[in-house]
Protein backbone atom coordinates (compact mmCIF):
# COMPACT_ATOMS: atom_id res chain seq x y z
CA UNK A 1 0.00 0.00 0.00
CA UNK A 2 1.42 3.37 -0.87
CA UNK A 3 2.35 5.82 1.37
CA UNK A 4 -0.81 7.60 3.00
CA UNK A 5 0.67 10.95 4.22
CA UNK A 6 3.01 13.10 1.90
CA UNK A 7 6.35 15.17 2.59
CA UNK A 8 6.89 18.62 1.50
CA UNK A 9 10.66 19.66 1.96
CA UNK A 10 12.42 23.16 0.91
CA UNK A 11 15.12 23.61 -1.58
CA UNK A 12 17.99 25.42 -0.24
CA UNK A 13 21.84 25.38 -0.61
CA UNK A 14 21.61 22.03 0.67
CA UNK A 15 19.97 20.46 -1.55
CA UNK A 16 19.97 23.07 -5.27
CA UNK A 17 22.30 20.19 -6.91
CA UNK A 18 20.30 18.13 -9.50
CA UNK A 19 22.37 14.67 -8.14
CA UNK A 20 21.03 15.78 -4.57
CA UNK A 21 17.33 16.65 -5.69
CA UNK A 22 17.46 13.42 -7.50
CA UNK A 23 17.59 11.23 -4.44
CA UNK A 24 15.01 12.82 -2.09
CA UNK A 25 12.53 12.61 -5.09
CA UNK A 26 13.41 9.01 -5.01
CA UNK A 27 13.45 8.86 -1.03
CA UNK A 28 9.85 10.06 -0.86
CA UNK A 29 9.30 14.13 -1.72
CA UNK A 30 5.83 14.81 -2.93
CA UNK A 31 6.45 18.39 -2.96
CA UNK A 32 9.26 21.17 -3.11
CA UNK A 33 9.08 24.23 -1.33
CA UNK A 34 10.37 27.16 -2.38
CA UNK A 35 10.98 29.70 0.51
CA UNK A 36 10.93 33.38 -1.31
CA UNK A 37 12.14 34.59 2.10
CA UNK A 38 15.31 33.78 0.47
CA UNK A 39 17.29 33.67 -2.85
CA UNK A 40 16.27 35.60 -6.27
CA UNK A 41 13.79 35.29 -9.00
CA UNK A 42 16.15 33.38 -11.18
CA UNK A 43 17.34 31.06 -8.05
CA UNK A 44 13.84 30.19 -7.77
CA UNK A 45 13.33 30.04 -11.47
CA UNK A 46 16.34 27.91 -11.78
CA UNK A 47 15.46 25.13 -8.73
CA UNK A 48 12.13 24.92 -10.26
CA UNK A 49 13.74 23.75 -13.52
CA UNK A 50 15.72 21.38 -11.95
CA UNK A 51 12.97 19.80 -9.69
CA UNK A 52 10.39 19.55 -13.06
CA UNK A 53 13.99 17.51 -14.75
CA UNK A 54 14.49 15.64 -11.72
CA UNK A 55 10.76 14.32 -11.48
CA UNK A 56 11.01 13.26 -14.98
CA UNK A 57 13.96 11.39 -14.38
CA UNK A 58 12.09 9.65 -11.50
CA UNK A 59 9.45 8.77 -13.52
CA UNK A 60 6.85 10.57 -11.34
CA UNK A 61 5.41 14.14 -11.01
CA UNK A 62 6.65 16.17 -7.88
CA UNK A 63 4.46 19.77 -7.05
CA UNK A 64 5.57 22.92 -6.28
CA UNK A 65 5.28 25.39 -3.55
CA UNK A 66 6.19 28.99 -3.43
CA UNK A 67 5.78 30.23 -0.10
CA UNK A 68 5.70 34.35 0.04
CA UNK A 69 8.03 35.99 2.84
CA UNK A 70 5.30 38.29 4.23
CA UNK A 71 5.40 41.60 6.43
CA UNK A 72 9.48 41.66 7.64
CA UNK A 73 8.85 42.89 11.19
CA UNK A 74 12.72 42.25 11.63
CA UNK A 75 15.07 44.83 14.20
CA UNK A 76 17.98 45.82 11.44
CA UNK A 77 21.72 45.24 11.42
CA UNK A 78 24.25 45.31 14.71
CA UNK A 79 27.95 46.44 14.32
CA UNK A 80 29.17 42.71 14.75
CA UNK A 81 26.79 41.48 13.61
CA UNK A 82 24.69 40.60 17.16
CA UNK A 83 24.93 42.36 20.50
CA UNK A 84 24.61 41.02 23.55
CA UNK A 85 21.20 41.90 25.77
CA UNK A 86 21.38 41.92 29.54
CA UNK A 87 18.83 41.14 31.74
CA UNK A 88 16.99 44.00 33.31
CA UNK A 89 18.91 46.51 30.86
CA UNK A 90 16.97 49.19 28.69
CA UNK A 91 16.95 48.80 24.98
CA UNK A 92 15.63 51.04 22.52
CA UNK A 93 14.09 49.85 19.09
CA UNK A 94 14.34 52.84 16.64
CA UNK A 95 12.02 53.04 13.74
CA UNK A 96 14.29 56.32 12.71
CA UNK A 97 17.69 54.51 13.21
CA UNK A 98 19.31 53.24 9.78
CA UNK A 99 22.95 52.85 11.31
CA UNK A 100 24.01 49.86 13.04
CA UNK A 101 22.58 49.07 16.55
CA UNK A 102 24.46 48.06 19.29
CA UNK A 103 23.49 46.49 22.97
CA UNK A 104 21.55 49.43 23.53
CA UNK A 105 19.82 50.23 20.31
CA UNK A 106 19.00 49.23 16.97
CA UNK A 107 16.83 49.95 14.48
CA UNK A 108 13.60 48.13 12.46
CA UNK A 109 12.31 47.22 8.95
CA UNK A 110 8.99 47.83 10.24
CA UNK A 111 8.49 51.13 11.04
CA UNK A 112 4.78 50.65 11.89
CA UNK A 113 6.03 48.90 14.97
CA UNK A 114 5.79 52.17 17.31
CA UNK A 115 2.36 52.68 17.00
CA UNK A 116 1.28 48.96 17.33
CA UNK A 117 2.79 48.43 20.71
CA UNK A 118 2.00 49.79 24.19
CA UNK A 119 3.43 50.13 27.57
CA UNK A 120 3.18 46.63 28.97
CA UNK A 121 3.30 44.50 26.06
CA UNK A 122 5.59 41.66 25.28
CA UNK A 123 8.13 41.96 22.70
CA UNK A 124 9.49 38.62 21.83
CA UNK A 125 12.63 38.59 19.60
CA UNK A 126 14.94 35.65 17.88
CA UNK A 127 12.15 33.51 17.78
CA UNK A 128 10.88 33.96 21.26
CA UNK A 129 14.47 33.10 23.02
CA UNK A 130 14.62 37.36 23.73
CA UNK A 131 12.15 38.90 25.78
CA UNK A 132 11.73 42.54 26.33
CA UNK A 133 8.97 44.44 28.15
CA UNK A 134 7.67 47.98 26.67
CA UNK A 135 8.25 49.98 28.93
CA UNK A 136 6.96 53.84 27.24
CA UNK A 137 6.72 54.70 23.52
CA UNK A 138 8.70 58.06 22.70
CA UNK A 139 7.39 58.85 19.07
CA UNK A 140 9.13 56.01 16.73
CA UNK A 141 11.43 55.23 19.77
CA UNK A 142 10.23 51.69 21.72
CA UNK A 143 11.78 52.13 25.21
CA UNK A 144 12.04 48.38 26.85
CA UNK A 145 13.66 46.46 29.48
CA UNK A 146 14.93 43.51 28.94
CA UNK A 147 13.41 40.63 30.91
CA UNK A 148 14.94 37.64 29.60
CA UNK A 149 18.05 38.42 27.64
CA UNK A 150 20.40 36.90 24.69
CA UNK A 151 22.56 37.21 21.91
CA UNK A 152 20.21 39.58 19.48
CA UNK A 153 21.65 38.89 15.89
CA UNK A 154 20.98 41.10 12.27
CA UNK A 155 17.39 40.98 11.27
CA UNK A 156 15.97 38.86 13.98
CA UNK A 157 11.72 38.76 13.62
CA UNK A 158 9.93 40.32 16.58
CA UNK A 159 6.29 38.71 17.42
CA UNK A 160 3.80 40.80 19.80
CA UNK A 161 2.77 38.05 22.63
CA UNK A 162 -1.10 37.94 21.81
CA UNK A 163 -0.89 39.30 18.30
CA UNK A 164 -2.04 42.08 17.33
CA UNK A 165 0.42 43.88 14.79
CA UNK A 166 -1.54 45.53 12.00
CA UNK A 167 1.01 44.56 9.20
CA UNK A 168 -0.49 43.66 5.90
CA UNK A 169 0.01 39.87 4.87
CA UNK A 170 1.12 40.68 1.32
CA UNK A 171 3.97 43.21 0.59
CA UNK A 172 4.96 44.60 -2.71
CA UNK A 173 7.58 42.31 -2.71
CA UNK A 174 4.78 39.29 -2.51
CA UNK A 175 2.84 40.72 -5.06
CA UNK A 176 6.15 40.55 -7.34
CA UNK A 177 6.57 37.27 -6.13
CA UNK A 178 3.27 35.74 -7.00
CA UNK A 179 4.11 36.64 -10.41
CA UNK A 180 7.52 34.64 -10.07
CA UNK A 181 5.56 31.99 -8.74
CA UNK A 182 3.13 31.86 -11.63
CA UNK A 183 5.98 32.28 -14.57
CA UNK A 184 7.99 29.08 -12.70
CA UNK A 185 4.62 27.10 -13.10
CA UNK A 186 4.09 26.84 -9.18
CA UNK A 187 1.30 24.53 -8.27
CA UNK A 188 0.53 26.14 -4.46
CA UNK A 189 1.04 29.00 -3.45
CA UNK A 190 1.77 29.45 0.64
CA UNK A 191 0.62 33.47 1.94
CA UNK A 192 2.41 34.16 5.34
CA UNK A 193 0.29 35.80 8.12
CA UNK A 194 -3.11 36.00 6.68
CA UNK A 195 -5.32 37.65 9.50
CA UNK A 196 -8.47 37.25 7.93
CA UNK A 197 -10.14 35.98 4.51
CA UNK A 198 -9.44 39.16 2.99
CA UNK A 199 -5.97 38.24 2.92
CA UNK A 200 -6.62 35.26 1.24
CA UNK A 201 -8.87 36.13 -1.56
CA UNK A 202 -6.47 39.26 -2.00
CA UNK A 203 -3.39 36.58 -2.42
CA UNK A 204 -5.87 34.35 -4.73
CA UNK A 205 -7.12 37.23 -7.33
CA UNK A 206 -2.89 38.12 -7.28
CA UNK A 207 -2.14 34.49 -8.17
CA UNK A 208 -4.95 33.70 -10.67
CA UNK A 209 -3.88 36.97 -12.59
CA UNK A 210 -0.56 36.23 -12.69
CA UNK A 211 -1.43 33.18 -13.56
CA UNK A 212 -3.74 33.89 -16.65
CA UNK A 213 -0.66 36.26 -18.10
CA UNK A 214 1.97 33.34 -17.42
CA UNK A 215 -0.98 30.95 -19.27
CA UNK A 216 -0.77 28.43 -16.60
CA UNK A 217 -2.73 26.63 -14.05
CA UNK A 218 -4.27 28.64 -11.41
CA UNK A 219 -2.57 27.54 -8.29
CA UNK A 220 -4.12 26.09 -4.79
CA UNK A 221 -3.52 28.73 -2.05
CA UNK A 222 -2.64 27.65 1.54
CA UNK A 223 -3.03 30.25 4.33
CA UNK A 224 -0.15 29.70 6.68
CA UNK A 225 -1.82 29.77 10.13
CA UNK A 226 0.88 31.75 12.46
CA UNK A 227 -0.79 34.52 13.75
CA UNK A 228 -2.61 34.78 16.95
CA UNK A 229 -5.89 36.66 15.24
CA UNK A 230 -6.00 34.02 12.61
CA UNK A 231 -7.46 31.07 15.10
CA UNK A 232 -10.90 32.69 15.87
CA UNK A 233 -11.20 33.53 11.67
CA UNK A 234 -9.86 29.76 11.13
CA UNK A 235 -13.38 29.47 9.65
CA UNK A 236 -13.77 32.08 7.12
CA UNK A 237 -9.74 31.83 6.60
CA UNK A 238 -10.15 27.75 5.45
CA UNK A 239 -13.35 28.59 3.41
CA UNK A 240 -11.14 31.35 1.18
CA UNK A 241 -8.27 28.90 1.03
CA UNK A 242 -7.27 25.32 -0.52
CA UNK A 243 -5.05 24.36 2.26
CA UNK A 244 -3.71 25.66 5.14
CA UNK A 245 0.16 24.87 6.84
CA UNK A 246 0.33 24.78 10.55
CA UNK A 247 3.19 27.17 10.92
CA UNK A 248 4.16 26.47 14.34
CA UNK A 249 7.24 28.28 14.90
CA UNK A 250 5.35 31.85 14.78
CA UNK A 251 2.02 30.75 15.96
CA UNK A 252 4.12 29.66 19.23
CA UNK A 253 5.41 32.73 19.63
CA UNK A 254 2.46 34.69 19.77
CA UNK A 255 -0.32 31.90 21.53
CA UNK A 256 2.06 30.23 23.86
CA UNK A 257 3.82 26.45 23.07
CA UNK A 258 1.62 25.25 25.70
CA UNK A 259 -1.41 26.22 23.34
CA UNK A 260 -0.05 24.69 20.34
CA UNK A 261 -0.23 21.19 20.12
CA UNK A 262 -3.96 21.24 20.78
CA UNK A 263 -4.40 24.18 18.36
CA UNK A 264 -2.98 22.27 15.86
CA UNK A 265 -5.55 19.12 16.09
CA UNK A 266 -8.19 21.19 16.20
CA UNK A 267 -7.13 23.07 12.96
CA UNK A 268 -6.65 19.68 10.96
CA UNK A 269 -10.14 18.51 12.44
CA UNK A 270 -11.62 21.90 10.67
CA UNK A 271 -9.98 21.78 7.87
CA UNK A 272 -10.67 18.15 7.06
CA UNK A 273 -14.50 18.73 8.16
CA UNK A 274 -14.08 21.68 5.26
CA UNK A 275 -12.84 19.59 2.55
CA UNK A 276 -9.10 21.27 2.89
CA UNK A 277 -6.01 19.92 3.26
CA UNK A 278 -3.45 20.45 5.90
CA UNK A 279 0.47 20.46 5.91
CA UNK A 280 2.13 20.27 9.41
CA UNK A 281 5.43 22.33 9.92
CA UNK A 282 8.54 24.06 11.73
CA UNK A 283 10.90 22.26 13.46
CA UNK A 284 9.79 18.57 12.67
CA UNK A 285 13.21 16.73 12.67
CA UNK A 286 15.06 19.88 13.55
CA UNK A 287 17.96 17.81 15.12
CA UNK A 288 18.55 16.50 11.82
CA UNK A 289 20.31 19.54 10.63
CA UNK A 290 23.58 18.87 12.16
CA UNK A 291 22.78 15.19 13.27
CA UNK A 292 22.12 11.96 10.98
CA UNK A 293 19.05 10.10 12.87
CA UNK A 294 16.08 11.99 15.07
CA UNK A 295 15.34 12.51 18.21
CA UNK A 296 12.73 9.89 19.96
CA UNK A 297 10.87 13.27 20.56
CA UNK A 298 10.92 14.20 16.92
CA UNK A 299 9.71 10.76 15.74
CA UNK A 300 6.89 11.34 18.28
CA UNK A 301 6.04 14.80 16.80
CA UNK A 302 6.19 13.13 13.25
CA UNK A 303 3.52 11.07 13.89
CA UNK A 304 1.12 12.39 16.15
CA UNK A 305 0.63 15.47 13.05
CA UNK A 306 0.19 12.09 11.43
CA UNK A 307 -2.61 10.46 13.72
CA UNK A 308 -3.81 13.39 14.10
CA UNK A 309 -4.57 13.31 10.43
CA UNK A 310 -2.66 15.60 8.59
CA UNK A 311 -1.81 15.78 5.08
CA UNK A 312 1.44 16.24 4.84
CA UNK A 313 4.10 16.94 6.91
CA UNK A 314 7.28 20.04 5.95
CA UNK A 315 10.73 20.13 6.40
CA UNK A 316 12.21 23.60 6.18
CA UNK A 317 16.08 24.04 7.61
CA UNK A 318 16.60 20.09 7.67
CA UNK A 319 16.59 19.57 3.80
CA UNK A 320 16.80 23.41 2.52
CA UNK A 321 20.40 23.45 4.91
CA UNK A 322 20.78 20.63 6.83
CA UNK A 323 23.52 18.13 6.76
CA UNK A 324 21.55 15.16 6.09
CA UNK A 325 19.12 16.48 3.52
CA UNK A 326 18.26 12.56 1.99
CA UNK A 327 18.80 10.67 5.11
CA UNK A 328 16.05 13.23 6.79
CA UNK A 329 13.64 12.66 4.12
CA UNK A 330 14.17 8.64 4.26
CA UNK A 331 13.54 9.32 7.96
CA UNK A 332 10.17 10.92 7.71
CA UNK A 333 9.27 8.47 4.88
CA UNK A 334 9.76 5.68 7.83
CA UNK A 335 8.19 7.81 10.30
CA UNK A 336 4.80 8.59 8.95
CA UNK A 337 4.55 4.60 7.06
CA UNK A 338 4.47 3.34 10.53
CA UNK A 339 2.17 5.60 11.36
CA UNK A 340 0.01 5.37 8.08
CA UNK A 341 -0.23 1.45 9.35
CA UNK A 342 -1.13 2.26 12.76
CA UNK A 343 -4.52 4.24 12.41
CA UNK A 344 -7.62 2.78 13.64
CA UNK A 345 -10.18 3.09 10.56
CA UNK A 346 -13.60 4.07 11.51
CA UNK A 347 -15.34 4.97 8.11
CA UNK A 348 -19.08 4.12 9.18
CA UNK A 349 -18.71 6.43 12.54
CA UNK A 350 -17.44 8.84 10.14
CA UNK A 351 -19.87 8.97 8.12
CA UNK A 352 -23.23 9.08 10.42
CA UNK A 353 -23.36 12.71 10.20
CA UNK A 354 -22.40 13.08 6.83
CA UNK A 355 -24.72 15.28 4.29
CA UNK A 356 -24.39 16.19 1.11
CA UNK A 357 -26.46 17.82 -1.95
CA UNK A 358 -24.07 17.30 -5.21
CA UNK A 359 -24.14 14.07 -6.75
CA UNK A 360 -20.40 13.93 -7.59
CA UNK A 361 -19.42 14.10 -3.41
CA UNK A 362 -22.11 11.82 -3.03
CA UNK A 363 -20.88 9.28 -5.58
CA UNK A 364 -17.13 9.94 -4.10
CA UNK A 365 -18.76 8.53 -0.77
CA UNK A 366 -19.89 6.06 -1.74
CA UNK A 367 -17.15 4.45 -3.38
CA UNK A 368 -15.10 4.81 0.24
CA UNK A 369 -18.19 2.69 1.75
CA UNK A 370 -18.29 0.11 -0.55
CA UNK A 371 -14.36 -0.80 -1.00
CA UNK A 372 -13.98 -0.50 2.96
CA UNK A 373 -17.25 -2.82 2.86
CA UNK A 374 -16.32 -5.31 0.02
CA UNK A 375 -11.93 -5.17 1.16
CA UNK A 376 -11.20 -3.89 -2.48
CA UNK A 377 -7.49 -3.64 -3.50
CA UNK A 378 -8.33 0.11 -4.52
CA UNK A 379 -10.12 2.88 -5.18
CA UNK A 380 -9.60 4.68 -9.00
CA UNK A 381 -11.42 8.06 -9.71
CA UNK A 382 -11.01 9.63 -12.94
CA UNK A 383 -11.09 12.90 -12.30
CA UNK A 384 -10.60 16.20 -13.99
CA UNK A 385 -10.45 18.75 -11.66
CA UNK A 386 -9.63 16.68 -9.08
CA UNK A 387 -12.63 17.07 -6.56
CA UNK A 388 -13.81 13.21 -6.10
CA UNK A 389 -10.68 12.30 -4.72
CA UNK A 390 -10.17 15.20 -2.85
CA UNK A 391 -13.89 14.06 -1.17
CA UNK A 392 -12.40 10.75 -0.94
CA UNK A 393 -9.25 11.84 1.08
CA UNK A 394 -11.04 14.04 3.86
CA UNK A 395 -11.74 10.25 5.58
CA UNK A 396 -9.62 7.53 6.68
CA UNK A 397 -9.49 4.23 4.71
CA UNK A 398 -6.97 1.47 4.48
CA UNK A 399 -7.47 1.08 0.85
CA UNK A 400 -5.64 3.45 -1.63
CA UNK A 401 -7.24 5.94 -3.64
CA UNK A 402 -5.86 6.01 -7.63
CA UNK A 403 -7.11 9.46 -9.42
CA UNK A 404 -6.38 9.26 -12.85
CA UNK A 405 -6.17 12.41 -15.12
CA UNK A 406 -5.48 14.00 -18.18
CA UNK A 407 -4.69 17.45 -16.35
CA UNK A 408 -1.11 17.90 -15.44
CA UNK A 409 -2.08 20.82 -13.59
CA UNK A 410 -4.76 18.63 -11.74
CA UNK A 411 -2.25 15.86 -11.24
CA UNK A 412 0.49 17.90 -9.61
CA UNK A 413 -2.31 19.46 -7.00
CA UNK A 414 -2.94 16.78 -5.74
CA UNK A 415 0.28 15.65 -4.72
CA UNK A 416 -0.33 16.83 -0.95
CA UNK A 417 -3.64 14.93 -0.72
CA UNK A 418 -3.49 12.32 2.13
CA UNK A 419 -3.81 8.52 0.61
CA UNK A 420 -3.94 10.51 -3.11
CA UNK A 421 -1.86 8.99 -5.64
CA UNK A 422 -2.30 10.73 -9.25
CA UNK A 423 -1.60 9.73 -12.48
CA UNK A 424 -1.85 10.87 -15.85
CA UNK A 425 -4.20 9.44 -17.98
CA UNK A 426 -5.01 10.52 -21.46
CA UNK A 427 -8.45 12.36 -22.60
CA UNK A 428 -11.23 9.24 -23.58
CA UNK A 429 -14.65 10.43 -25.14
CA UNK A 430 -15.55 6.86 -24.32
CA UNK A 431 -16.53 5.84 -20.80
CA UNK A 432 -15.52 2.09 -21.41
CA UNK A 433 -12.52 2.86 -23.18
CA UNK A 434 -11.46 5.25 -20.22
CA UNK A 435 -12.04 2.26 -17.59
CA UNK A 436 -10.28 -0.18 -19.71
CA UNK A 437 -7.17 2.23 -20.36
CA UNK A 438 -6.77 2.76 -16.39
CA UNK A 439 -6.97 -0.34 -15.42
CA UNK A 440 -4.17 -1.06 -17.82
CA UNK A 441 -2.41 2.00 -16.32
CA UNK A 442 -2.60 0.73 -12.84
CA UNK A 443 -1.35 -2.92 -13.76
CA UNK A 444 1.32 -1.58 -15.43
CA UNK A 445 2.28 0.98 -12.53
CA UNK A 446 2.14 -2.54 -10.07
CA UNK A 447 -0.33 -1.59 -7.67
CA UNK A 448 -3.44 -3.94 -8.97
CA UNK A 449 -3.26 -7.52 -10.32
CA UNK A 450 -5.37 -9.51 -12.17
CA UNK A 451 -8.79 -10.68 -10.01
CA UNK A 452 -8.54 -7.85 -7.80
CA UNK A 453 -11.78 -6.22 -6.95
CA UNK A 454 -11.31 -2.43 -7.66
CA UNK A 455 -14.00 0.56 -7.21
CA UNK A 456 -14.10 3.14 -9.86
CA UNK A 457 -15.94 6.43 -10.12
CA UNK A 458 -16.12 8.23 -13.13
CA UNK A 459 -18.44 11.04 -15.03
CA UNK A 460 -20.63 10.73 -18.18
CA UNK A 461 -20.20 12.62 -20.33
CA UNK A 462 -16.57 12.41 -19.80
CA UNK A 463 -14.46 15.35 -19.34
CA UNK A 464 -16.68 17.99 -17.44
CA UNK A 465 -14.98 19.00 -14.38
CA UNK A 466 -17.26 18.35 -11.50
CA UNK A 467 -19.30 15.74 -13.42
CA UNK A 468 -18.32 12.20 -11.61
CA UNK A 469 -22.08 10.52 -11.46
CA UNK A 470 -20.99 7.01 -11.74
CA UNK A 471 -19.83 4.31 -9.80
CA UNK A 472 -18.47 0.87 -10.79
CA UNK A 473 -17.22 -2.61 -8.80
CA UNK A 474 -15.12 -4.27 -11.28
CA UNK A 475 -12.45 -7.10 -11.03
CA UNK A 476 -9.49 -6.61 -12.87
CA UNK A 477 -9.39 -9.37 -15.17
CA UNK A 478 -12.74 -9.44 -16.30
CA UNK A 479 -13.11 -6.35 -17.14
CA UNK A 480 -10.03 -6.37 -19.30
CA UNK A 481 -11.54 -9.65 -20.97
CA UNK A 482 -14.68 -8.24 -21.97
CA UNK A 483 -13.23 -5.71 -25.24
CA UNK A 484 -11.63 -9.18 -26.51
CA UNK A 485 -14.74 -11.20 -26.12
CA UNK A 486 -16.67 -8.14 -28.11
CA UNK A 487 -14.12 -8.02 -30.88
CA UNK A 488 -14.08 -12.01 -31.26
């Protein structure tokens, strides 16, 4: 049985080289990340290149994510290069300093900062390790004291505890990089800090122009879920979005660690109930940067995002600049199998409060009952947009779901679909045809054999997206018989 839950991992220096992207297609990457926080246009242009030539190499199809820096709320640059913060000490963030700060001052990219923050709040800097308290605002001087202090290095991010900055999720330099993302063919685009689904349908007008002018695919957008004011708009944030990442490396920052891990299965239990997908991320085999196996604790993390049901699970620093870019992929891959195997299936509980109104979901439904019901060896949508098997994936089931398609664009998306595999299929005007040409497909890829029992779902007439009103319990064999018996 294939792999139920997929790995995203980021290109960086670590892993640019074709050799090197090569192998972790081959260890298990279902999709390549792209972090615009860092690098050019034509780095990203040029890694995007090399992943499309190394997935056709592999044989297989491997998506695309370009994930958008966001708002820098960043202090600047130190004379060398960090200074050292004292507990207790006063130190001044300067929204009107451009020279290089020191252990007493320094300066900010975000020069909005001064009138977001009040005396009292907590500042938290370097990813939460630096503390300060605001102690009085003097114009665009922040006068704080430091309560827990640090090594502050260059353009370190600064989180309010509780939220509450008013910086806009896209910047002009997102809005040039959607249209990178479009020209390089991206299939998902990832929008940092959305607040609200304003944000969202902002980022997905953006994409789906850029996308029209690059003539290409419009991409799935994933809100990135990292801000403290996004959880109570989870709702209207998942309903503007595809997917959403749970960022957890910002999110803690702002909400607490403590409030995390529960945060986090209750955003994969909304998104799932929404018909969205869900990639779990930040620090998941951080370890693995510098060291060649995993903590117990990070094998643990691994797969409760796993029972928990997510998606997919992200590595960032671990492949982008770790040492151990392949062995850390082959690690996950282990991880998340054993945990694939693990789950306790409960389709019928799952589906007593289920309600639908559109044929199509209902037929994708069905087709989960019956092969959980009848122990098929699959379950094969042909699908052009995509939305039967992305029905099909919201619910656990020990059988693996097949969607076949003539749509590359459609294939790549749904790379990041839990128990999804896709292949391409070519365009049939005749149902039978189509059924007999998959099933061929599938024999040849290995995963059915001859007298398997298979459920397949397809749409008459074929090729309308959104059209799937058929379902069909076929064995392998026989069905292939039957054109020869016509022709004879």
């Amino acid at each position: 049985m294939p792999r139920a839950t997929k790995i995203v991992a980021t290109i960086g220096p670590a892993s640019t080289e074709p050799d090197v992207l090569a192998k972790l297609i081959l260890a298990g990457v279902d999709c390549v990340r792209l972090n615009f926080s860092h690098g050019t246009a034509a780095d990203h242009m040029l890694r995007a290149d090399r992943v499309r030539t190394a997935a056709r190499n592999a044989g297989r199809e491997v998506a695309i994510m370009a994930d958008l820096q966001g708002p820098k709320i960043r202090v600047g640059k130190f004379v060398d290069g960090k200074a050292a913060l004292e507990a207790d000490a006063t130190f001044v963030l300067d929204a009107e300093y451009d020279g290089l700060g020191d252990a007493d001052h320094v300066g900010l990219d975000y020069k909005e900062l001064p009138r977001d923050v009040h005396p009292g709040d907590i500042l938290l800097l370097s990813d939460g390790l630096i503390e300060l308290v605001v102690d009085r605002v003097e114009g665009p001087r922040i006068v704080t004291r430091v309560k827990v202090g640090g090594d502050l290095s260059n353009n370190k991010g600064i989180n309010r505890q509780g939220g509450g900055l008013t910086a806009p999720a896209l910047t002009m330099k997102d809005m040039e990089d959607i249209k990178t993302a479009m020209k390089l063919g991206a299939d998902y685009v990832a929008v940092s800090f959305p607040k609200n689904a304003t944000d969202m349908s902002m980022a997905r007008l953006l994409a789906n122009a850029a996308a029209d002018e690059a003539k290409v695919s419009h991409p799935y957008m994933i809100a990135k879920i990292e801000r403290a004011e996004a959880i109570p708009a989870l709702q209207e944030i998942l309903d503007a979005s595809d997917g959403i990442m749970v960022a957890r490396g910002d999110l803690a920052i702002e909400v607490g660690n403590a409030a995390v891990p529960a945060l986090q299965k209750r955003m994969i239990k909304m998104a799932r109930a929404s018909n969205r997908f869900t990639i779990t991320a930040t620090q998941m085999m951080e370890s693995m940067i510098v060291n060649a196996v995993p903590t117990r604790a990070e094998v643990s993390d691994v797969a409760n995002a796993v029972l928990d049901g997510t998606d997919a699970v992200m590595l960032s620093a671990e492949s982008a600049s770790g040492r151990y870019p392949v062995a850390t992929v082959q690690a996950m891959a282990t991880i998340v199998t054993a945990a694939d195997e693990s789950e306790t299936i409960e389709l019928d509980r799952d589906f007593l409060d289920q309600t639908f109104s559109r044929v199509d979901q209902s037929i994708a439904y069905g087709a989960l009952f019956t092969a959980h019901h009848l122990r098929c060896k699959a379950i094969v949508a042909l699908t052009d947009s995509g939305s039967t098997a992305l029905w099909m994936s919201r619910h656990d089931i020990d059988i693996p779901i097949f969607a076949l398609t003539p749509r590359m664009a459609t294939l790549r998306k749904l790379a990041l679909l839990r128990n999804v595999r896709a292949f391409e299929l070519e365009e049939f005007q005749d149902r039978d045809a189509a059924l007999v040409a998959s099933v061929q497909l599938l024999l040849r890829k290995g995963v059915v054999n001859s007298g398997d029992l298979i459920v397949i779902t397809v749409g008459e007439p074929m090729g309308s997206a959104g059209g799937t009103n058929t379902l069909k319990i076929v064995k392998v064999g026989e069905l292939l018989a039957r054109p020869a018996e016509a022709a004879a």
